[in-house]
N, C-alpha and C. Protein backbone atom coordinates (compact mmCIF):
# COMPACT_ATOMS: atom_id res chain seq x y z
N UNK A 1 80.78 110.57 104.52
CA UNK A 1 81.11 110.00 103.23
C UNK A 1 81.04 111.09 102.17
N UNK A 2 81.87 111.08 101.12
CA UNK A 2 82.04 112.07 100.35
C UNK A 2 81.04 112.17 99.03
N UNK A 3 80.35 112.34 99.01
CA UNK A 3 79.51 112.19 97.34
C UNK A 3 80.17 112.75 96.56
N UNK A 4 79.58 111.64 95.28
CA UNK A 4 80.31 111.60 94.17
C UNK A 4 79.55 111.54 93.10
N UNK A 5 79.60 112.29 91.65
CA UNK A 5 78.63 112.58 90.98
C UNK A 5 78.99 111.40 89.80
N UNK A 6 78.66 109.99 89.94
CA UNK A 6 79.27 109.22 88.95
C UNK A 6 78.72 109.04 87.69
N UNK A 7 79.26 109.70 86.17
CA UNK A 7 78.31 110.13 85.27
C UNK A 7 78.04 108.82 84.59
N UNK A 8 78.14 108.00 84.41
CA UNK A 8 78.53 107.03 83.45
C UNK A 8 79.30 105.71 84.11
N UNK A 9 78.69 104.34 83.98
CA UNK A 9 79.02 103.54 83.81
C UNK A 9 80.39 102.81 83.96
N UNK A 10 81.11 102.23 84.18
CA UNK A 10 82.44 101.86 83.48
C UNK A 10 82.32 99.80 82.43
N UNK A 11 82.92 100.03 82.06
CA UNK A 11 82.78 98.52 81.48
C UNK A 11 84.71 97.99 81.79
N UNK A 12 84.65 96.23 82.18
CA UNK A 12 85.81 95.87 82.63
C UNK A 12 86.23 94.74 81.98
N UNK A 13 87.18 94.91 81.82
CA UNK A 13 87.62 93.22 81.22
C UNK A 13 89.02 93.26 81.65
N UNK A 14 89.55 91.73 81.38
CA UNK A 14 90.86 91.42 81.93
C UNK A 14 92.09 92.02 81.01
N UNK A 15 92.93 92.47 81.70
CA UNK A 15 94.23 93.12 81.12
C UNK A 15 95.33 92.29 80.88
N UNK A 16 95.70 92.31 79.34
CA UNK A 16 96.59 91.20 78.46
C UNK A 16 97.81 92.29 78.54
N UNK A 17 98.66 91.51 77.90
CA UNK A 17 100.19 91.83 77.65
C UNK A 17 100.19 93.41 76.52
N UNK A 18 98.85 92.85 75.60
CA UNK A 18 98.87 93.64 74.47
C UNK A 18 98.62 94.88 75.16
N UNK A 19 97.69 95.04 76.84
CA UNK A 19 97.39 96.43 76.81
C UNK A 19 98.34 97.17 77.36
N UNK A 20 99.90 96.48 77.80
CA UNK A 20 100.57 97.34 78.26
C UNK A 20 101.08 98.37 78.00
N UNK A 21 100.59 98.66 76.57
CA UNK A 21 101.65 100.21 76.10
C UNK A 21 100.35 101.37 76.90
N UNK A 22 99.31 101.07 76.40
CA UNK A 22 98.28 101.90 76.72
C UNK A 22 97.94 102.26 78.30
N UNK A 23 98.41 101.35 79.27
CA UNK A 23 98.18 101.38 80.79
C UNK A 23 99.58 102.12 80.90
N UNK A 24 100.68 101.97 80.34
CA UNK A 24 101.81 103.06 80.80
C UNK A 24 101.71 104.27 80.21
N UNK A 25 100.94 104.43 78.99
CA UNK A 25 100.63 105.89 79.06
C UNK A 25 100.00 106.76 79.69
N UNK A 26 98.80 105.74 80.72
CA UNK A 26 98.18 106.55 81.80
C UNK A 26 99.35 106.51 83.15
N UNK A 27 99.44 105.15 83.10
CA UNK A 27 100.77 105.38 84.69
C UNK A 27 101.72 106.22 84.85
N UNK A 28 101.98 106.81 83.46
CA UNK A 28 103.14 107.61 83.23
C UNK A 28 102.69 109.61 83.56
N UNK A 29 101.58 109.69 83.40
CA UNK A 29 100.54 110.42 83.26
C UNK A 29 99.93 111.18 85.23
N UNK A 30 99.95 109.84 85.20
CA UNK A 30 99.85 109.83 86.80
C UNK A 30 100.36 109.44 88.06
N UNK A 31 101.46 109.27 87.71
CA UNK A 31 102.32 108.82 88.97
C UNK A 31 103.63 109.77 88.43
N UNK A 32 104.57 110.33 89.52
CA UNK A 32 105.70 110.87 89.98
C UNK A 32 106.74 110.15 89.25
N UNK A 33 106.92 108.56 89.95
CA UNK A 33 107.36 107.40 89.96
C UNK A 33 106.56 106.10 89.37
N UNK A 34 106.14 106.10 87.97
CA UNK A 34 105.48 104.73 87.69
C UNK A 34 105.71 104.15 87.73
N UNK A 35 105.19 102.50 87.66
CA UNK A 35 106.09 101.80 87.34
C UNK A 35 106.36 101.47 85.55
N UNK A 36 107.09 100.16 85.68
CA UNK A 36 107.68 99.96 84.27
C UNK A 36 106.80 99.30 83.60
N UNK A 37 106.96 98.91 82.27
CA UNK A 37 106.66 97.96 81.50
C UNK A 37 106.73 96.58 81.87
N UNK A 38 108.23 96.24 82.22
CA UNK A 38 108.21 95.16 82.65
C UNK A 38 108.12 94.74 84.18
N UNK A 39 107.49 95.69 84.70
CA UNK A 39 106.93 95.74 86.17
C UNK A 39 105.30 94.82 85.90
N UNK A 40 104.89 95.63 85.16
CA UNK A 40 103.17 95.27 84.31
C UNK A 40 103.81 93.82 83.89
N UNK A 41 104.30 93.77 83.01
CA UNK A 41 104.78 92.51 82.38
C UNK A 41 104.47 91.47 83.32
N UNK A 42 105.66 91.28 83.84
CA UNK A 42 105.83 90.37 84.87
C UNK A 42 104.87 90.00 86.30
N UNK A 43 104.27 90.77 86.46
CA UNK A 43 102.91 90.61 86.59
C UNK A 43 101.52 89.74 86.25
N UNK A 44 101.50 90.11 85.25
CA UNK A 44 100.52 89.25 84.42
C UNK A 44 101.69 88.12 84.33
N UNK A 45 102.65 87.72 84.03
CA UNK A 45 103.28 86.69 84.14
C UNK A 45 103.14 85.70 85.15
N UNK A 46 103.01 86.20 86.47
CA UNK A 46 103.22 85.81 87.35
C UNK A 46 102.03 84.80 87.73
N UNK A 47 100.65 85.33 87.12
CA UNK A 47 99.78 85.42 87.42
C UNK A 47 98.58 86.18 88.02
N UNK A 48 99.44 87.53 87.93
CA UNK A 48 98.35 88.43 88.81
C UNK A 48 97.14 88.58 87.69
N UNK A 49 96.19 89.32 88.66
CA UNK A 49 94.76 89.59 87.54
C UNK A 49 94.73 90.83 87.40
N UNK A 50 94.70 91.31 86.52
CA UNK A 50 94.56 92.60 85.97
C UNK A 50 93.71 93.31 85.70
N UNK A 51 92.68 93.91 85.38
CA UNK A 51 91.77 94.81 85.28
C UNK A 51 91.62 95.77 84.68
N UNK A 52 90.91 95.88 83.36
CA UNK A 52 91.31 97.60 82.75
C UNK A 52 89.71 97.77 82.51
N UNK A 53 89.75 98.80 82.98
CA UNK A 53 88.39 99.94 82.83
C UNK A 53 88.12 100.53 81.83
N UNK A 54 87.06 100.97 80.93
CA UNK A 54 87.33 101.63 79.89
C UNK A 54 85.95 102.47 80.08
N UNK A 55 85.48 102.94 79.20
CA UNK A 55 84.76 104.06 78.80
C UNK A 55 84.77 104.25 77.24
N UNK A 56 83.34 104.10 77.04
CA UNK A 56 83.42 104.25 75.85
C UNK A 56 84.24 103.64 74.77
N UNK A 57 84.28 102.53 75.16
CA UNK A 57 85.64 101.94 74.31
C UNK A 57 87.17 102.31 74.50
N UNK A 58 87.51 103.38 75.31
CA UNK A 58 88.72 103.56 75.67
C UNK A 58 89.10 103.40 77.29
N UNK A 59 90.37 103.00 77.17
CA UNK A 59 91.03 102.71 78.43
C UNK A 59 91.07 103.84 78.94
N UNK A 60 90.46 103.62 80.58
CA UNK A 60 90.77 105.15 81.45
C UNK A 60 91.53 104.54 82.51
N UNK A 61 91.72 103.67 83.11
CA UNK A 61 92.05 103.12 84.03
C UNK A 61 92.17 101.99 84.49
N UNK A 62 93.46 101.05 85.65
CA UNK A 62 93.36 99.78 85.62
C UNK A 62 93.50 99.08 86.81
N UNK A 63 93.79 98.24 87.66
CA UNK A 63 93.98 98.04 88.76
C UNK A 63 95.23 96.80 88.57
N UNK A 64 95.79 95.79 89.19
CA UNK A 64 96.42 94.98 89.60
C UNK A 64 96.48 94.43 90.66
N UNK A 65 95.93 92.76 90.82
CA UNK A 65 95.31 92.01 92.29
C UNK A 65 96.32 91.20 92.29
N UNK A 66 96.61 90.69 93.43
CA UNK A 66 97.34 89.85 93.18
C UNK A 66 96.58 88.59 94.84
N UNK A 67 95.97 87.56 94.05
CA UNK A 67 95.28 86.49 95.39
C UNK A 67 96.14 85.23 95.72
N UNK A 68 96.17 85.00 96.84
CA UNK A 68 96.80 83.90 97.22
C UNK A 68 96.24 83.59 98.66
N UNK A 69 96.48 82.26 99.08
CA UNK A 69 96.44 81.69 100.73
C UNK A 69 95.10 82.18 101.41
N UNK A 70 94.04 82.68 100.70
CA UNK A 70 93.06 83.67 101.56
C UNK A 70 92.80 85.03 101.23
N UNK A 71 94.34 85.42 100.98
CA UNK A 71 94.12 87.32 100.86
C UNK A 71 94.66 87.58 99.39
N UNK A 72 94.29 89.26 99.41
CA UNK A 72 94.51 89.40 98.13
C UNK A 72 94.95 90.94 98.56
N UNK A 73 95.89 91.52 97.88
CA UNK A 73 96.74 92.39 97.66
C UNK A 73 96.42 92.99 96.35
N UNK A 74 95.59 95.07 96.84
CA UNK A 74 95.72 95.44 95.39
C UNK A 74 97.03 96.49 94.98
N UNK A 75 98.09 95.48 94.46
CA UNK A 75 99.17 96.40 93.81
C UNK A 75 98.68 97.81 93.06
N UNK A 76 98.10 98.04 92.39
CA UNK A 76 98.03 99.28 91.78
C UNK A 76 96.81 99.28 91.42
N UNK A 77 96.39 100.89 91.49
CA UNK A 77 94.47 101.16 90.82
C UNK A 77 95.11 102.43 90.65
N UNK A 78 94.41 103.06 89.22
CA UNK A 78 94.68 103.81 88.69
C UNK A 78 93.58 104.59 87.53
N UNK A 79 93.25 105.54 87.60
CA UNK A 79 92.49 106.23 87.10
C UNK A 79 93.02 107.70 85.84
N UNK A 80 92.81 107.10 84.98
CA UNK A 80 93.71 108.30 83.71
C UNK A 80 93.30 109.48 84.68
N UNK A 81 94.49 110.45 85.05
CA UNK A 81 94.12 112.20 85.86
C UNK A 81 93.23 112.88 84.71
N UNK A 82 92.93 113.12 83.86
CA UNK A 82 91.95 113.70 83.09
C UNK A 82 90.25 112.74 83.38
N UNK A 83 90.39 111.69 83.62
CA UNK A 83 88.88 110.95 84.52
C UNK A 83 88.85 111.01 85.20
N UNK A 84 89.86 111.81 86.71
CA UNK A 84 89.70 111.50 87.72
C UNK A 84 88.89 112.79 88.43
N UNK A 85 87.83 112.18 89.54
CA UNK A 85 86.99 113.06 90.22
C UNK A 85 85.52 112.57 89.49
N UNK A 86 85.16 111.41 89.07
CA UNK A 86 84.16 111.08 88.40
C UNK A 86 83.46 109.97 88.80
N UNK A 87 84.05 109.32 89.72
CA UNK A 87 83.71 108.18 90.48
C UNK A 87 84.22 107.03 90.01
N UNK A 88 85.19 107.12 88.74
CA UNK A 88 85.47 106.34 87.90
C UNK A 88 86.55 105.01 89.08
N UNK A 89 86.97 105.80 89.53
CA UNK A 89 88.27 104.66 91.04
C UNK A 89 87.21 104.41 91.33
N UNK A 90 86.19 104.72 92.08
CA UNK A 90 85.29 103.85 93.33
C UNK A 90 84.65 102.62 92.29
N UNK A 91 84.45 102.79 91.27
CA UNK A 91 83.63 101.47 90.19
C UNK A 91 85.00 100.68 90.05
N UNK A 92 86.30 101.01 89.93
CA UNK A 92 87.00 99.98 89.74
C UNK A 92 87.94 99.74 90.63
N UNK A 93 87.81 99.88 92.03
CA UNK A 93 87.94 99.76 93.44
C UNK A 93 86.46 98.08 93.63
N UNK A 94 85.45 98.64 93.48
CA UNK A 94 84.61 97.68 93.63
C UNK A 94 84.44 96.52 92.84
N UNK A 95 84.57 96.57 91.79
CA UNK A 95 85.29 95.59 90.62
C UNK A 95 86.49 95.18 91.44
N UNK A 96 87.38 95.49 92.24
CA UNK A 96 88.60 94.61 92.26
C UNK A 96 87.75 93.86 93.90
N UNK A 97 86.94 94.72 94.36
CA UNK A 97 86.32 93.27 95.49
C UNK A 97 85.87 92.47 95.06
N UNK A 98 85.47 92.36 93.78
CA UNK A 98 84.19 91.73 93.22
C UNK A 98 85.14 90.64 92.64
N UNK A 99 86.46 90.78 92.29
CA UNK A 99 87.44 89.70 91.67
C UNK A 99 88.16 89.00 92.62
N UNK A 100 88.31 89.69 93.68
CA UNK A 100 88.84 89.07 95.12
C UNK A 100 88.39 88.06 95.23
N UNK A 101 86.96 88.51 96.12
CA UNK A 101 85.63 87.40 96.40
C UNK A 101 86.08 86.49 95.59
N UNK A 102 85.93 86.60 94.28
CA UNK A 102 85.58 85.29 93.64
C UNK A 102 86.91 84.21 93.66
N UNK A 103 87.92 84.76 94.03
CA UNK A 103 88.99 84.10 93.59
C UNK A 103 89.30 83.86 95.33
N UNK A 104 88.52 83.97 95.82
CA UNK A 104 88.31 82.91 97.35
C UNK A 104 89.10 84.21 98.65
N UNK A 105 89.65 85.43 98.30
CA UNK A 105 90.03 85.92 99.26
C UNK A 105 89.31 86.37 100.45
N UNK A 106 89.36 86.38 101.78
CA UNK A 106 88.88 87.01 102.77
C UNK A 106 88.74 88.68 103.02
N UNK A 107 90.10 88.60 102.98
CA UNK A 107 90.65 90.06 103.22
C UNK A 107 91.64 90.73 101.79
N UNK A 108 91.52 92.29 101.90
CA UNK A 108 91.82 92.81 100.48
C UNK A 108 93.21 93.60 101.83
N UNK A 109 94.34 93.73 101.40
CA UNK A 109 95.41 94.38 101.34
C UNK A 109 96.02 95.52 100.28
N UNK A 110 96.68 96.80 101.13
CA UNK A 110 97.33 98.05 99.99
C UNK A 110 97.69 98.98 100.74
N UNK A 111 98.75 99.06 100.15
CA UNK A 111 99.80 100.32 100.66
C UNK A 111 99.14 101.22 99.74
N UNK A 112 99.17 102.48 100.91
CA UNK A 112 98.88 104.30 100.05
C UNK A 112 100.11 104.86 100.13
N UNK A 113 100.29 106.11 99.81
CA UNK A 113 101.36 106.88 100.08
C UNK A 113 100.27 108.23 101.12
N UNK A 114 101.26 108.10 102.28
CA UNK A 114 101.05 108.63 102.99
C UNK A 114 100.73 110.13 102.44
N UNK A 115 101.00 110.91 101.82
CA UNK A 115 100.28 112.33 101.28
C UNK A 115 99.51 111.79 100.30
N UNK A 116 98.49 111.02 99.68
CA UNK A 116 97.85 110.75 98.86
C UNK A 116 96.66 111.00 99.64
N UNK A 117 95.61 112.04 99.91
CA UNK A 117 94.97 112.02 101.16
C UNK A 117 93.42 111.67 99.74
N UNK A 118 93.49 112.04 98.90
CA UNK A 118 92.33 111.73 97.94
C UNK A 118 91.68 109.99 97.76
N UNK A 119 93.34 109.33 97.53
CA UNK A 119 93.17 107.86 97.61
C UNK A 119 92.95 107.84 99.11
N UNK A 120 93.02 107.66 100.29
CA UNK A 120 93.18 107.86 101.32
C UNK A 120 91.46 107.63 101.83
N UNK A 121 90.84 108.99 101.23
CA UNK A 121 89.42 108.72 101.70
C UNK A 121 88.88 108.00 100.66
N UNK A 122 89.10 107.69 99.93
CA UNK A 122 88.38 106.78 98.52
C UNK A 122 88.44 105.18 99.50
N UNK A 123 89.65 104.83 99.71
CA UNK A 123 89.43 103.77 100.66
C UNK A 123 89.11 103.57 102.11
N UNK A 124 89.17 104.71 102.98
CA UNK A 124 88.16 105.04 104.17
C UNK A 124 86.49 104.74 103.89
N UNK A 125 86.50 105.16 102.92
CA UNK A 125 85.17 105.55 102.38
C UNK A 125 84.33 104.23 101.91
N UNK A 126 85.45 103.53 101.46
CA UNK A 126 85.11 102.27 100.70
C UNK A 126 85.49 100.94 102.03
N UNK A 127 85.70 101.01 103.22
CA UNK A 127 85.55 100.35 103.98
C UNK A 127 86.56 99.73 104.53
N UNK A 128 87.61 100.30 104.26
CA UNK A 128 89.23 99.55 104.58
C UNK A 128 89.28 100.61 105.80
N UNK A 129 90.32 100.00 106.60
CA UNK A 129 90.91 100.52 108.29
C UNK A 129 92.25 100.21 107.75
N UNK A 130 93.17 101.89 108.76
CA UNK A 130 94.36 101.51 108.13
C UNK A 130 94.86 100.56 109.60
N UNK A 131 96.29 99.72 109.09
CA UNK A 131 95.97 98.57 109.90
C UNK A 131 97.54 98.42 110.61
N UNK A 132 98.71 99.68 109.86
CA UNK A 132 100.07 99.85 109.86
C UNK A 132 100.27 101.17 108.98
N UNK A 133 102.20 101.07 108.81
CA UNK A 133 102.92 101.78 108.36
C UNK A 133 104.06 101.08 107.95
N UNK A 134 104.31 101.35 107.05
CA UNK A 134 106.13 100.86 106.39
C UNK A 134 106.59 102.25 105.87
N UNK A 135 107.16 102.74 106.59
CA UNK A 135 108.49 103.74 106.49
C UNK A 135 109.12 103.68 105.70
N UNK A 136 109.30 104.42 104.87
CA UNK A 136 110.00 104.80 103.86
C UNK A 136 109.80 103.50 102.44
N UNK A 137 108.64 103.28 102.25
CA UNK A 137 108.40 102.63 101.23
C UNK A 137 108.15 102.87 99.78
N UNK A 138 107.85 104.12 99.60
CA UNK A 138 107.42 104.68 98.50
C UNK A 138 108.95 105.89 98.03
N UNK A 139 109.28 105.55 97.13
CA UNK A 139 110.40 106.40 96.42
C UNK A 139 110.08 107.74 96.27
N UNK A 140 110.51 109.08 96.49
CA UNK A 140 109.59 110.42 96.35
C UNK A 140 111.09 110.86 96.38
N UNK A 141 112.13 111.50 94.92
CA UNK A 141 113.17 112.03 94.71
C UNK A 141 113.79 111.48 95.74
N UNK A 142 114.77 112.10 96.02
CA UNK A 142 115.64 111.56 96.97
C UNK A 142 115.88 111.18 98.50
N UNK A 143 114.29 111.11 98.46
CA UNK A 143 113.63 110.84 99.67
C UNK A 143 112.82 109.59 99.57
N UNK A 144 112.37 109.11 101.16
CA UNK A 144 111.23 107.98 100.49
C UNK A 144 110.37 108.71 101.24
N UNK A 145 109.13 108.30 101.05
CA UNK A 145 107.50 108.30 101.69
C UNK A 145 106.83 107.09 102.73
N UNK A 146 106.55 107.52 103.44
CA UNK A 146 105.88 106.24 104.31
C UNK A 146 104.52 105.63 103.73
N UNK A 147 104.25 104.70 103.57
CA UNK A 147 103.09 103.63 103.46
C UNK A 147 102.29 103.89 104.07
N UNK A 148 100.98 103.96 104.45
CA UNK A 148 99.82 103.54 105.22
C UNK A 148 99.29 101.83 104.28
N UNK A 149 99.11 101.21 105.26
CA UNK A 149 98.86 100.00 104.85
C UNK A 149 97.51 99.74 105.48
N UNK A 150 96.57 99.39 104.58
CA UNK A 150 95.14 99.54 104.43
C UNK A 150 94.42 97.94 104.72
N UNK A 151 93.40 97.39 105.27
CA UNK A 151 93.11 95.67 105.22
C UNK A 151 91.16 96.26 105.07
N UNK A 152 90.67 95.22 104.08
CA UNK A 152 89.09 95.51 103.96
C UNK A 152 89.08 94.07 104.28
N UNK A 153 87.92 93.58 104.96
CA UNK A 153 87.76 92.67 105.14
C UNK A 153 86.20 91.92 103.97
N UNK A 154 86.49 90.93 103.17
CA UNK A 154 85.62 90.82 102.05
C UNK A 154 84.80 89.58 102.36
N UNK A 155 83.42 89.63 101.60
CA UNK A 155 82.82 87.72 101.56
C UNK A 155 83.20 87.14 99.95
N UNK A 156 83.71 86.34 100.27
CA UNK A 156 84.18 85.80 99.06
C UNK A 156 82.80 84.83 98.72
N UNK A 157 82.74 84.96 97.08
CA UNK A 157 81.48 83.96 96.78
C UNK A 157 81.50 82.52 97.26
N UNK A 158 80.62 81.84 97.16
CA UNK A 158 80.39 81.05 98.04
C UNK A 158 80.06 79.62 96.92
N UNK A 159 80.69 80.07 96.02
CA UNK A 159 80.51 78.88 94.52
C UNK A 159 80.63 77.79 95.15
């Protein structure tokens, strides 16, 4: 397991419509290929649960769950690249089990991108087995990237 020197805390609350300008300035920041506005949008529309991390009063990072039938699927976790290497993902990696559970899922689902080897052990590490592959899932220029598709198996609270 990799140690991690985690300086500080994170504090979490649920992610509104209003925070979408501020979560695409980090997505934009840190991804190749982000997604959109109205990717986020529609999302929270949908019903997904959202998650934004902050620090100190500012947004560093956010995740996107999406629960249904048992399982729960984390679309996106994301850590501003200027916080990242701080332990700041593993606190809001565990925050998104902690929202799973409650919202009755068993098992947590997520595609990586296959060269992402940092996310990669963050969720090795954190207890997921990879479980597949989807080929050519991830957009990378005029190429795609293969998936590793990840399953943690969770206890959901027991309310």
């Amino acid at each position: 397991m990799n140690a991690v020197l985690i300086t500080d805390s994170l504090e979490f609350r649920v992610m509104t419509q209003e925070d979408i300008g501020e979560v695409m300035q980090i997505e934009v920041r840190a991804y190749p290929h982000p997604w959109t506005k109205v990717i986020f949008r529609d999302c929270l529309k949908a019903g997904y649960h959202g998650i934004i991390a902050m620090q100190e009063g500012q947004e560093i990072g956010y995740a996107m769950l999406s629960v249904a039938a048992g399982e729960a699927h984390l679309l996106n976790l994301c850590i501003h690249p200027r916080q990242q290497g701080h332990g700041y993902g593993r606190q809001l990696l565990y925050r998104v089990f902690e929202e799973a559970g409650r919202r009755g899922a068993g098992t947590l689902f997520l595609e990586v991108r296959a060269s992402n080897r940092v996310a990669q052990s963050l969720y090795l590490d954190s207890g997921f087995n990879q479980i597949g592959t989807r080929p050519g899932y991830y957009p990378n220029g005029r190429e795609r990237e293969d998936a590793l598709v990840f399953a943690k198996e969770l206890f959901p609270d027991s309310d």
